[in-house]
Protein backbone atom coordinates (compact mmCIF):
# COMPACT_ATOMS: atom_id res chain seq x y z
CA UNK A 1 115.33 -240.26 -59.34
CA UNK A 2 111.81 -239.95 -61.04
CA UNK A 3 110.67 -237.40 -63.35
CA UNK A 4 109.56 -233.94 -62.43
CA UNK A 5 106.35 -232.10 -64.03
CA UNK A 6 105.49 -229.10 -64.18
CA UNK A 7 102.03 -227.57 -64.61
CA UNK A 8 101.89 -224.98 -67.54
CA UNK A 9 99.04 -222.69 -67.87
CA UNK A 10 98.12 -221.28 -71.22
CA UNK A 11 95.65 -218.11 -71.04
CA UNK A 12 95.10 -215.02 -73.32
CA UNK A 13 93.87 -215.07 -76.89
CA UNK A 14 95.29 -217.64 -79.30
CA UNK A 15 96.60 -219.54 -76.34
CA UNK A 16 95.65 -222.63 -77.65
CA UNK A 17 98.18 -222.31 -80.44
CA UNK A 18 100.73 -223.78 -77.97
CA UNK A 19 98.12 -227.21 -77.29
CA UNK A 20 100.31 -229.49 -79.91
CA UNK A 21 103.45 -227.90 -79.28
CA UNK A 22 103.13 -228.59 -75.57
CA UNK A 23 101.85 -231.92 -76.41
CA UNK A 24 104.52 -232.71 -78.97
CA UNK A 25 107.24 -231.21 -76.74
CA UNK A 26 106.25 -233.79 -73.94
CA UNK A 27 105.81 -237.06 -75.72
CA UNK A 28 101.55 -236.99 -74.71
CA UNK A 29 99.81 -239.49 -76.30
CA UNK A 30 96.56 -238.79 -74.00
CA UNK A 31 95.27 -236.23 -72.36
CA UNK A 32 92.66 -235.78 -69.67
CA UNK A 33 90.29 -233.36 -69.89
CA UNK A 34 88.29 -231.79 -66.98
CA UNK A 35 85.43 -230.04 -68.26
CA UNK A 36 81.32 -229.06 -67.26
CA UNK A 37 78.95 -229.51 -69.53
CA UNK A 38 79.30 -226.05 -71.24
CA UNK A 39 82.55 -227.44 -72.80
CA UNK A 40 80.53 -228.98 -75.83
CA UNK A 41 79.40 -225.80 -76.96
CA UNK A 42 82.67 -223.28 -76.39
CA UNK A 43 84.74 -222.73 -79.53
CA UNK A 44 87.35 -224.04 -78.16
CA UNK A 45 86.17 -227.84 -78.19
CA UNK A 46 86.72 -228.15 -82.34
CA UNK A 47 90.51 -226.71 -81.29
CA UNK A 48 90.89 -229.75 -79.12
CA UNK A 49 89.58 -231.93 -80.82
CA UNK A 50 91.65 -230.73 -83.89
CA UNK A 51 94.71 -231.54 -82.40
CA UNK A 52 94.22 -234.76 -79.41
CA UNK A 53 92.39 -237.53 -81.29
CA UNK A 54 92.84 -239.72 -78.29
CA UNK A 55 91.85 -238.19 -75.08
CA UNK A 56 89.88 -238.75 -71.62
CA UNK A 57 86.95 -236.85 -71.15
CA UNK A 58 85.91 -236.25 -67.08
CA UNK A 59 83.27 -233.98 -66.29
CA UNK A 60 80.80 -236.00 -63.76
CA UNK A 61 81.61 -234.23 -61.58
CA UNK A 62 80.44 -231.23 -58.92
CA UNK A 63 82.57 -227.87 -58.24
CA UNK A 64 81.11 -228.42 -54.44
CA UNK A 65 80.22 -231.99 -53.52
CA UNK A 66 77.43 -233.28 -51.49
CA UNK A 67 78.03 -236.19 -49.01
């Protein structure tokens, strides 16, 4: 049959130690990224960016949308 995914959640202090292991682990050559506008100044951008060199950036968009 097809592949299964799960969804792992990293949280807690040097969490983001796991990013490229995770990554390597699962063959990711891109990511997407969901982030607000606040992500470009959290310290945890230059992590990212340290370790994905090719990803997809999406953040146009509105926790509650208006129709």
């Amino acid at each position: 049959m097809g592949n299964t995914h799960q969804q792992c959640i990293f949280c807690g202090n040097r969490s983001i130690e796991h990013l490229n292991d995770f990554l390597t682990d699962f063959c990711c050559r891109k990511i997407l990224l969901v982030a607000g506008k606040s992500y470009d100044s959290l310290p945890i951008k230059s992590a990212i960016d340290a370790i994905v060199t090719d990803n997809i950036r999406f953040s146009d968009f509105n926790p509650n949308p208006s129709y």
